[in-house]
PDB file of N, CA and C in Angstrom:
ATOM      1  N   UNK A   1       2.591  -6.493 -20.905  1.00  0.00           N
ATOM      2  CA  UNK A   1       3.602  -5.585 -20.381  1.00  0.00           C
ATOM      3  C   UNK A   1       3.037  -4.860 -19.159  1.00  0.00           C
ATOM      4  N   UNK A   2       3.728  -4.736 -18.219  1.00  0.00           N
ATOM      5  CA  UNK A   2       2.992  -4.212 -17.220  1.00  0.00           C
ATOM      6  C   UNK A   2       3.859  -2.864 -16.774  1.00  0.00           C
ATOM      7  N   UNK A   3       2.750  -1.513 -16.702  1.00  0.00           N
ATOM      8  CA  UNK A   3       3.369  -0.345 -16.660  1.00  0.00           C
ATOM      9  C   UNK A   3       4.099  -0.233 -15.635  1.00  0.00           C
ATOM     10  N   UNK A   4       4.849   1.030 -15.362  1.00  0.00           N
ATOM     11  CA  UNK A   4       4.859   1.530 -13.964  1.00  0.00           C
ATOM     12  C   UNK A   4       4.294   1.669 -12.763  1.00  0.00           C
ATOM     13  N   UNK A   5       2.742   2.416 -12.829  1.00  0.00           N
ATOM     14  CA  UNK A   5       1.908   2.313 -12.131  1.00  0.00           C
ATOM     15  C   UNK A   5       1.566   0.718 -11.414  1.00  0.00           C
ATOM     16  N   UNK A   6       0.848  -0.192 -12.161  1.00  0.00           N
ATOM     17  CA  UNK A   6       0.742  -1.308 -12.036  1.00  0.00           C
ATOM     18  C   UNK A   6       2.000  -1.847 -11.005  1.00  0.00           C
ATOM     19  N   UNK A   7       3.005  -1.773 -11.757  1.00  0.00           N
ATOM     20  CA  UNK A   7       4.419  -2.309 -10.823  1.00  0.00           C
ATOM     21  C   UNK A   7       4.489  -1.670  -9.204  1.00  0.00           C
ATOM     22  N   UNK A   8       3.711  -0.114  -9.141  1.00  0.00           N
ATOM     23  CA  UNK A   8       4.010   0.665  -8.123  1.00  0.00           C
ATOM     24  C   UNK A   8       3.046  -0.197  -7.519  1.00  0.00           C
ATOM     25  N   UNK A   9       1.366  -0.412  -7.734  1.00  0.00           N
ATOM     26  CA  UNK A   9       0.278  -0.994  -6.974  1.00  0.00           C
ATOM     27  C   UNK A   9       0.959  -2.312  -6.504  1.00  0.00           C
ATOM     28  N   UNK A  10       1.490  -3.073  -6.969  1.00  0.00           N
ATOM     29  CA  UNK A  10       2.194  -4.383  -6.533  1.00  0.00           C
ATOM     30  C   UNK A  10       3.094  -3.952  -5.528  1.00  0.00           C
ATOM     31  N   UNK A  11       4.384  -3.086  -5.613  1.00  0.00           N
ATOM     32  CA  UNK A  11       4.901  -3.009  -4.522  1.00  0.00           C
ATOM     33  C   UNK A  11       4.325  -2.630  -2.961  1.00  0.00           C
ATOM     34  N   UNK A  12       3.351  -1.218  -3.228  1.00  0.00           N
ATOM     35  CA  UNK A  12       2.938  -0.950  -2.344  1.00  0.00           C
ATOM     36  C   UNK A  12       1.335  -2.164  -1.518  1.00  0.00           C
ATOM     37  N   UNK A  13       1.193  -2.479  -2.374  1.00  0.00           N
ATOM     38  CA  UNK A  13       0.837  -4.281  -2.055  1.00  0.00           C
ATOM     39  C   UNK A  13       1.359  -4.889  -1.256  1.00  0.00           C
ATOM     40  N   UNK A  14       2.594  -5.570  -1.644  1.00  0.00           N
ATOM     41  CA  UNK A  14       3.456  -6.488  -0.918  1.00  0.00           C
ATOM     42  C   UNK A  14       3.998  -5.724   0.420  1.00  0.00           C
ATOM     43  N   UNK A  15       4.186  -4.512   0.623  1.00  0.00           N
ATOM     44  CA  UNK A  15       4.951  -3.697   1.601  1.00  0.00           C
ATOM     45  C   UNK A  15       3.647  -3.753   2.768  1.00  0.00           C
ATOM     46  N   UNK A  16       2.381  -3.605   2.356  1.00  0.00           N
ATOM     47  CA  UNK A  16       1.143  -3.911   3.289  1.00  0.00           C
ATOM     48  C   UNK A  16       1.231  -5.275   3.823  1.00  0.00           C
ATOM     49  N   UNK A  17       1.676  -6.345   2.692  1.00  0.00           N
ATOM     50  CA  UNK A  17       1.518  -7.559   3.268  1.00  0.00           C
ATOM     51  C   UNK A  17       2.265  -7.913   4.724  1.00  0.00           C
ATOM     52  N   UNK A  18       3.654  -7.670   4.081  1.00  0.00           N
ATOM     53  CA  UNK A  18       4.528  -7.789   4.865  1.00  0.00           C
ATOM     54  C   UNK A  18       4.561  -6.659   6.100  1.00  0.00           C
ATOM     55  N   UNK A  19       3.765  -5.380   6.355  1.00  0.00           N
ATOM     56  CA  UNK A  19       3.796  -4.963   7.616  1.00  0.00           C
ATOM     57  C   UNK A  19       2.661  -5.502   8.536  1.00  0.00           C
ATOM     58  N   UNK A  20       1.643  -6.431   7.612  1.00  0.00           N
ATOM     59  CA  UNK A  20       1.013  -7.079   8.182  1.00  0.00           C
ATOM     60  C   UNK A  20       1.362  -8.458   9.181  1.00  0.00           C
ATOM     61  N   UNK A  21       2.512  -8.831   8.212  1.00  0.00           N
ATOM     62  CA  UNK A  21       3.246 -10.182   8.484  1.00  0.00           C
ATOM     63  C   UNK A  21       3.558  -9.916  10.178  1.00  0.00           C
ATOM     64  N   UNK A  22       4.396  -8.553  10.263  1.00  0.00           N
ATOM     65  CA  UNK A  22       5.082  -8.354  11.705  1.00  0.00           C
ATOM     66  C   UNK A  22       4.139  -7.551  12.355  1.00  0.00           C
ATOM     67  N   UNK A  23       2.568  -7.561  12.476  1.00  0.00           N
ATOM     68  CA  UNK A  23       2.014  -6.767  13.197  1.00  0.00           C
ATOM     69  C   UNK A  23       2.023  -7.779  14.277  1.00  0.00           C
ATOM     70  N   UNK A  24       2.195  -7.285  15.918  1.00  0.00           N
ATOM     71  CA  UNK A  24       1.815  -8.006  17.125  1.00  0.00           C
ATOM     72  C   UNK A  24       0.769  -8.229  16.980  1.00  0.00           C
ATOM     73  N   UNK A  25       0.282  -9.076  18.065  1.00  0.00           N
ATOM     74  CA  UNK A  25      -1.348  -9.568  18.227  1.00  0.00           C
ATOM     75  C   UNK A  25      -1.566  -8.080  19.041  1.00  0.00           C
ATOM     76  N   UNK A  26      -0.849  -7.999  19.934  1.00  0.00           N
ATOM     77  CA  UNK A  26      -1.208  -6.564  20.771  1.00  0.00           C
ATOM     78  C   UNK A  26      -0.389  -5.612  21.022  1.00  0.00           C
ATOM     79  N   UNK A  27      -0.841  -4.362  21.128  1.00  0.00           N
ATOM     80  CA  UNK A  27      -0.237  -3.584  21.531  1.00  0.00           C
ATOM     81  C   UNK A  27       0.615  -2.785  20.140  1.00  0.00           C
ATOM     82  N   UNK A  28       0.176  -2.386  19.212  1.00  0.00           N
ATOM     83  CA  UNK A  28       0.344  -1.744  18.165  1.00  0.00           C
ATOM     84  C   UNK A  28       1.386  -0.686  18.182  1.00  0.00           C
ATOM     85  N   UNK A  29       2.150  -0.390  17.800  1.00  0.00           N
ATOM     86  CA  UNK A  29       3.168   1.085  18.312  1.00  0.00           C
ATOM     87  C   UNK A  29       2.138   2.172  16.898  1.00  0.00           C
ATOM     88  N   UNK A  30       2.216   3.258  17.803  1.00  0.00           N
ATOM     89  CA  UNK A  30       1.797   4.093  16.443  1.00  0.00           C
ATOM     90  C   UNK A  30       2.298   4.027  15.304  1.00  0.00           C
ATOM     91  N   UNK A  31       3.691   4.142  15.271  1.00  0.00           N
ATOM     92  CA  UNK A  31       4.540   4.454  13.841  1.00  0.00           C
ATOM     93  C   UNK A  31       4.286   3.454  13.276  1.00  0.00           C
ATOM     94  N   UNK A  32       3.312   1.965  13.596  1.00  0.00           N
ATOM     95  CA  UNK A  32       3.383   0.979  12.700  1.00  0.00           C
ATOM     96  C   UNK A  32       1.914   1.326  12.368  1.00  0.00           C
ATOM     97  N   UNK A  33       0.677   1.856  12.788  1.00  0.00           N
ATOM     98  CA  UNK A  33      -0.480   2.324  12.795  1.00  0.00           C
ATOM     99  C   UNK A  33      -0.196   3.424  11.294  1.00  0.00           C
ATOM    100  N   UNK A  34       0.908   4.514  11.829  1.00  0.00           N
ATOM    101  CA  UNK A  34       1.234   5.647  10.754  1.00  0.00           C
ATOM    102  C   UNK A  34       1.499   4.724   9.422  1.00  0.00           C
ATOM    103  N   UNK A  35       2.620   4.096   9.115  1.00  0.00           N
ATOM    104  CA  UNK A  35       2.819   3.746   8.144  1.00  0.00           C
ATOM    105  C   UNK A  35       2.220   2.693   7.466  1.00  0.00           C
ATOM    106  N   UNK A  36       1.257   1.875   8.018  1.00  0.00           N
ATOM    107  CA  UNK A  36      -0.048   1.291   7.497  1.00  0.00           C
ATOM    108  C   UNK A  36      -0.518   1.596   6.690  1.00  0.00           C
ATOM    109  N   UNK A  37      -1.879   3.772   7.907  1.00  0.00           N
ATOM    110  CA  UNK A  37      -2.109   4.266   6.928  1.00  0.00           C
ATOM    111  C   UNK A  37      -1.669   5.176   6.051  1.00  0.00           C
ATOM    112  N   UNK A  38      -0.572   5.174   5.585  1.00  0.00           N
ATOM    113  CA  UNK A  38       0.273   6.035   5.311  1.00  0.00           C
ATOM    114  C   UNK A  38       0.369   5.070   3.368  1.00  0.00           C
ATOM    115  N   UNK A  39       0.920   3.556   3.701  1.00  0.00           N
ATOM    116  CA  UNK A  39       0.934   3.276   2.482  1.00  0.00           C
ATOM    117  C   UNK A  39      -0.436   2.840   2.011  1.00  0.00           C
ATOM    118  N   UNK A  40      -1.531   2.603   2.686  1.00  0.00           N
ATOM    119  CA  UNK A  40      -3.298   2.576   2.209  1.00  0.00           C
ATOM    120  C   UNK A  40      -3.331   3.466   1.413  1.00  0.00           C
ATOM    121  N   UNK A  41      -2.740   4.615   1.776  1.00  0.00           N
ATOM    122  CA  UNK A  41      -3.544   5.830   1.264  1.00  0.00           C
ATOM    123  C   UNK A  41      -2.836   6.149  -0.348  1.00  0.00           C
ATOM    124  N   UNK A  42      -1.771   5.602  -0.303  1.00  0.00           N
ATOM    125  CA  UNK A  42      -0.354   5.616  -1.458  1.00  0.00           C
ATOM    126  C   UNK A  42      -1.499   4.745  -2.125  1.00  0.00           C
ATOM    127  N   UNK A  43      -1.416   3.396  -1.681  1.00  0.00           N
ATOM    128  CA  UNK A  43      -2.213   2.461  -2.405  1.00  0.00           C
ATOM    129  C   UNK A  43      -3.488   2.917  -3.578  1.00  0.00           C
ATOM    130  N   UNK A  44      -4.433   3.381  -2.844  1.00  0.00           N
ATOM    131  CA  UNK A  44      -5.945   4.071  -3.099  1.00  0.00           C
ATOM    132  C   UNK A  44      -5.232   5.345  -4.166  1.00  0.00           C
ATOM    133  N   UNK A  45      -4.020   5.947  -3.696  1.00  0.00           N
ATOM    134  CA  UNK A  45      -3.972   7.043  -4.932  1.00  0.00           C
ATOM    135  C   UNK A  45      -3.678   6.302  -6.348  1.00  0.00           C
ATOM    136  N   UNK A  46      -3.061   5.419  -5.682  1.00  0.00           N
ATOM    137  CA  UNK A  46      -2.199   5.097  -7.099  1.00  0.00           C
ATOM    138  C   UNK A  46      -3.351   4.318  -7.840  1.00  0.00           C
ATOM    139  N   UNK A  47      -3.937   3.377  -7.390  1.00  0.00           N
ATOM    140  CA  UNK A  47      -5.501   2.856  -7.929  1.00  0.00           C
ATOM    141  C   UNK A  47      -6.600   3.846  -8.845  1.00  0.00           C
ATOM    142  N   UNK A  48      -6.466   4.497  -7.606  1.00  0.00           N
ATOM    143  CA  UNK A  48      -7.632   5.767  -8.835  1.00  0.00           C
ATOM    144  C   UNK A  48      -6.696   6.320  -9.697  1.00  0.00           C
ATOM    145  N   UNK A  49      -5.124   6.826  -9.491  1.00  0.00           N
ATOM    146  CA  UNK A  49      -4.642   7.393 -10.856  1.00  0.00           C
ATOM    147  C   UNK A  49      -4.274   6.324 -12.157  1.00  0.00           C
ATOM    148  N   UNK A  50      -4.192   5.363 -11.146  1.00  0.00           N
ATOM    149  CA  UNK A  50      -4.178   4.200 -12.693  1.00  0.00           C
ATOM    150  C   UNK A  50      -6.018   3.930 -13.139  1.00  0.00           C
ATOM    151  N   UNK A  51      -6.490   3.968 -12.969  1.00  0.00           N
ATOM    152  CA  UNK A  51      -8.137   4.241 -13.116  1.00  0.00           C
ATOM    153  C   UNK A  51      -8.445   5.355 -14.071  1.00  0.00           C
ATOM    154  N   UNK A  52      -8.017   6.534 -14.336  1.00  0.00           N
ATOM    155  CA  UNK A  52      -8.038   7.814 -14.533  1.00  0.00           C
ATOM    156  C   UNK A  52      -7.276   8.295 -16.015  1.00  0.00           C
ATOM    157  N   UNK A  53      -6.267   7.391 -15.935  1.00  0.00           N
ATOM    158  CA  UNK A  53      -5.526   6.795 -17.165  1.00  0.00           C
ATOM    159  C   UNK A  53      -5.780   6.031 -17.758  1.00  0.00           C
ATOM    160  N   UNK A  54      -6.523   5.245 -17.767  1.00  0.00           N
ATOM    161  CA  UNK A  54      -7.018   4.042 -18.653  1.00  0.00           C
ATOM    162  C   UNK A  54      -7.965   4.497 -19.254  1.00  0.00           C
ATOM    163  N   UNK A  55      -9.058   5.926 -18.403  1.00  0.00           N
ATOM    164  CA  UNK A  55     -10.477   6.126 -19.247  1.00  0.00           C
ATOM    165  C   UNK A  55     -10.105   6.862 -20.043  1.00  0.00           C
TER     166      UNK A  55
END
């Protein structure tokens, strides 16, 4: 069975993949820079709070 959390790490997963999918080779716009690290950082929380819950 796979929790919530888990389900959240997968989405915010796939949402990296795919802003990866449409990154240019050059010329980056910030707001795609922002929301990168914006869901990394979602990512990394949600990792350590599913981490934190398990011990």
């Amino acid at each position: 069975m796979i929790d919530a959390k888990t389900k959240q790490i997968e989405m915010l997963e796939a949402e990296i993949a795919a802003l990866k999918k449409q990154w240019p080779a050059h010329s980056v716009s910030p707001a795609l820079l922002q929301r990168l690290d914006d869901l990394e950082d979602a990512l990394a929380e949600a990792k350590a709070s599913q981490g934190q819950d398990e011990s």
